[in-house]
Protein backbone atom coordinates (compact mmCIF):
# COMPACT_ATOMS: atom_id res chain seq x y z
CA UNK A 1 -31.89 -10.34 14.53
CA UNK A 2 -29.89 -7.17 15.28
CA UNK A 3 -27.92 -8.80 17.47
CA UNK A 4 -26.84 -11.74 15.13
CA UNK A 5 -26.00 -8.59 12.44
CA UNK A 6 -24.05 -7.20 14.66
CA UNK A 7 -21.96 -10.34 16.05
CA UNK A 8 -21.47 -11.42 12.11
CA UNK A 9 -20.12 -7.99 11.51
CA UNK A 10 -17.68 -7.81 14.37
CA UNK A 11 -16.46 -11.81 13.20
CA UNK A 12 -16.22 -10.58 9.55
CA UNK A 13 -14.25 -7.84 10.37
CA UNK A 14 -12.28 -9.76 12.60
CA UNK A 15 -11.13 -12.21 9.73
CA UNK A 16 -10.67 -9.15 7.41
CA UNK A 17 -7.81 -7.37 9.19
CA UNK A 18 -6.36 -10.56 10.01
CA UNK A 19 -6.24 -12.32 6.75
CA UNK A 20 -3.66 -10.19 4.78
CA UNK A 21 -0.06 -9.81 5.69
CA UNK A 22 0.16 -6.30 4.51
CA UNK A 23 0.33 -3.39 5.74
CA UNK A 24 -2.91 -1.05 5.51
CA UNK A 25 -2.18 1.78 3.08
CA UNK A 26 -2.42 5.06 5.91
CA UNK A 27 -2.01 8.73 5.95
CA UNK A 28 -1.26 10.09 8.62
CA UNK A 29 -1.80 13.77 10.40
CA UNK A 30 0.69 15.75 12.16
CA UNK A 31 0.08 17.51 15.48
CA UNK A 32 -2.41 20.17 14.24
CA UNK A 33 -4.49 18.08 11.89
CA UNK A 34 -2.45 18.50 8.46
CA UNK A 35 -1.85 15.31 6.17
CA UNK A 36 1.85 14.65 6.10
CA UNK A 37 1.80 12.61 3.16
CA UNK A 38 3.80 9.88 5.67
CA UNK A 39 2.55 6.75 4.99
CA UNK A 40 2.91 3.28 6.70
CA UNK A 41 6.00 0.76 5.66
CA UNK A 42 3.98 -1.46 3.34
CA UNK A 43 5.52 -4.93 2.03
CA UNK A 44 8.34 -3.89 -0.34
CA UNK A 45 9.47 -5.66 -3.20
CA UNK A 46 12.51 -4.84 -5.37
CA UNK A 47 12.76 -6.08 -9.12
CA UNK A 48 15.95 -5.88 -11.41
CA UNK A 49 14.62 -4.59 -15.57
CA UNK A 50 16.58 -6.05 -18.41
CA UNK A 51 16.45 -2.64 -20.97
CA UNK A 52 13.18 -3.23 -23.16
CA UNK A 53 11.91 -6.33 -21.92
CA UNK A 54 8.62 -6.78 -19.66
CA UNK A 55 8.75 -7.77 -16.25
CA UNK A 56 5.50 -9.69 -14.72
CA UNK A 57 5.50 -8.74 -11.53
CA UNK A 58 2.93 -10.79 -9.37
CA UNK A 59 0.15 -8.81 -6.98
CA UNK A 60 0.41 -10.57 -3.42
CA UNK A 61 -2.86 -11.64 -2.04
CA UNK A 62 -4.52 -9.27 -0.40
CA UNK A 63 -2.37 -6.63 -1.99
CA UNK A 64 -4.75 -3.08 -2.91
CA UNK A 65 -2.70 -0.45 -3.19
CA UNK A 66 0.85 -0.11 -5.27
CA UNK A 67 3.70 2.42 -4.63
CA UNK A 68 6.50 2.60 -7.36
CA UNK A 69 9.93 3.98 -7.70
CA UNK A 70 12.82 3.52 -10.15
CA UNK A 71 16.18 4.28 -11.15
CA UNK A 72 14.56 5.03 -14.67
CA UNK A 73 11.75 5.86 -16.48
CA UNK A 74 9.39 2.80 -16.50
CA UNK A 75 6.37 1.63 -17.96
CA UNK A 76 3.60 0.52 -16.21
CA UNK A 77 0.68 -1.50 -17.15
CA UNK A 78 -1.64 -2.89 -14.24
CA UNK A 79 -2.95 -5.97 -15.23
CA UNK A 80 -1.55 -6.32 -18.37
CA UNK A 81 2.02 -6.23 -20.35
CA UNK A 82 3.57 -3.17 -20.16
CA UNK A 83 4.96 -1.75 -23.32
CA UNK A 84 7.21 1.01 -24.44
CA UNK A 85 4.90 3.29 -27.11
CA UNK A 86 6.68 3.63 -30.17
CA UNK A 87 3.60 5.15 -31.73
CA UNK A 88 0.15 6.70 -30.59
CA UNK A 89 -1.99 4.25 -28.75
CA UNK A 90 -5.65 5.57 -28.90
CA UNK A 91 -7.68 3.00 -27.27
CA UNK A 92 -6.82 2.70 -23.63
CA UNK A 93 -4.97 -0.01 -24.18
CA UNK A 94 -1.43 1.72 -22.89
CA UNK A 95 0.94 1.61 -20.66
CA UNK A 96 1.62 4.70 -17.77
CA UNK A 97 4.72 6.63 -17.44
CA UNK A 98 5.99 6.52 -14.09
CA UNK A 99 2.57 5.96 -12.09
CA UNK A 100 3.03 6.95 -8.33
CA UNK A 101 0.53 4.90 -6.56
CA UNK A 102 -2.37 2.77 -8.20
CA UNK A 103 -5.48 0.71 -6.94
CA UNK A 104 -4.79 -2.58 -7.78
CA UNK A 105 -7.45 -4.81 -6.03
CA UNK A 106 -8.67 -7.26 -8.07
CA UNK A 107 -5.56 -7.50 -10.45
CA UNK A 108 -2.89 -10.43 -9.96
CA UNK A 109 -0.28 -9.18 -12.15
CA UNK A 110 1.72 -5.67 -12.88
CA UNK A 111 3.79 -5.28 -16.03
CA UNK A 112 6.90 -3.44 -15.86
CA UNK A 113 9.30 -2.44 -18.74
CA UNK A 114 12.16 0.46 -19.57
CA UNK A 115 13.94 1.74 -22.13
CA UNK A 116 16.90 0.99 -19.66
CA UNK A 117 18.04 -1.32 -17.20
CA UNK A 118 16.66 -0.42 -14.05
CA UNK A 119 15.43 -1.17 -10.12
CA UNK A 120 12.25 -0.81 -9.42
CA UNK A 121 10.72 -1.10 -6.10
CA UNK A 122 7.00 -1.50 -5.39
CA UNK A 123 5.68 -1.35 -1.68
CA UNK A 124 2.32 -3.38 -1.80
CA UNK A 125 -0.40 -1.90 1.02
CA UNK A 126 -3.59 -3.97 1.84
């Protein structure tokens, strides 16, 4: 029994680093042990805003892990639209300013808008 456990778990994990074509999402160490805050090159896609209108931005399969950067201010919303606030939003129902990295598992789609016209790039990391 142990050994079928154990045979299972090495095919599972076989098919689980082999099924996504993205890059794990790594930190790595330098020479005496400290986080560099280096990570790997992920799968990097580039997207072109049109000033105040939402850009639905599909997940790739497999995808866990989003990086952003823009040439502007954006607004994020991870499985949802995004939406510039023009008043309080009180129910968690908002967009984020300028997220840095986000889990994005089981979500398919990322909203993007601006205020601006902008490039965006988000590096996808399994």
């Amino acid at each position: 029994m142990k050994k079928t456990i154990v045979i299972l778990t090495a095919i599972l994990s076989f098919f689980a680093s082999t099924a996504f074509a993205l890059e794990s999402f790594k930190i790595f160490r330098n020479y005496s042990g400290d986080q560099t805050h280096a990570i790997s090159k992920g799968t990097v896609n580039n997207y072109v805003l049109t000033a105040s209108t939402n850009k639905a931005v599909t997940v790739p399969t497999g995808a866990r892990y989003a990086v952003f950067a823009a040439t502007a201010d954006i607004w994020v919303r991870v499985g949802g639209v995004a939406a510039i606030p023009s008043g309080d939003v009180t129910d968690g129902s908002g967009s984020e300013l300028n997220p840095v990295v986000r889990w994005i598992e089981s979500e398919t789609t990322i909203g993007v808008i601006s205020a601006y016209a902008a490039k965006v790039s988000i590096v996808f990391y399994q």
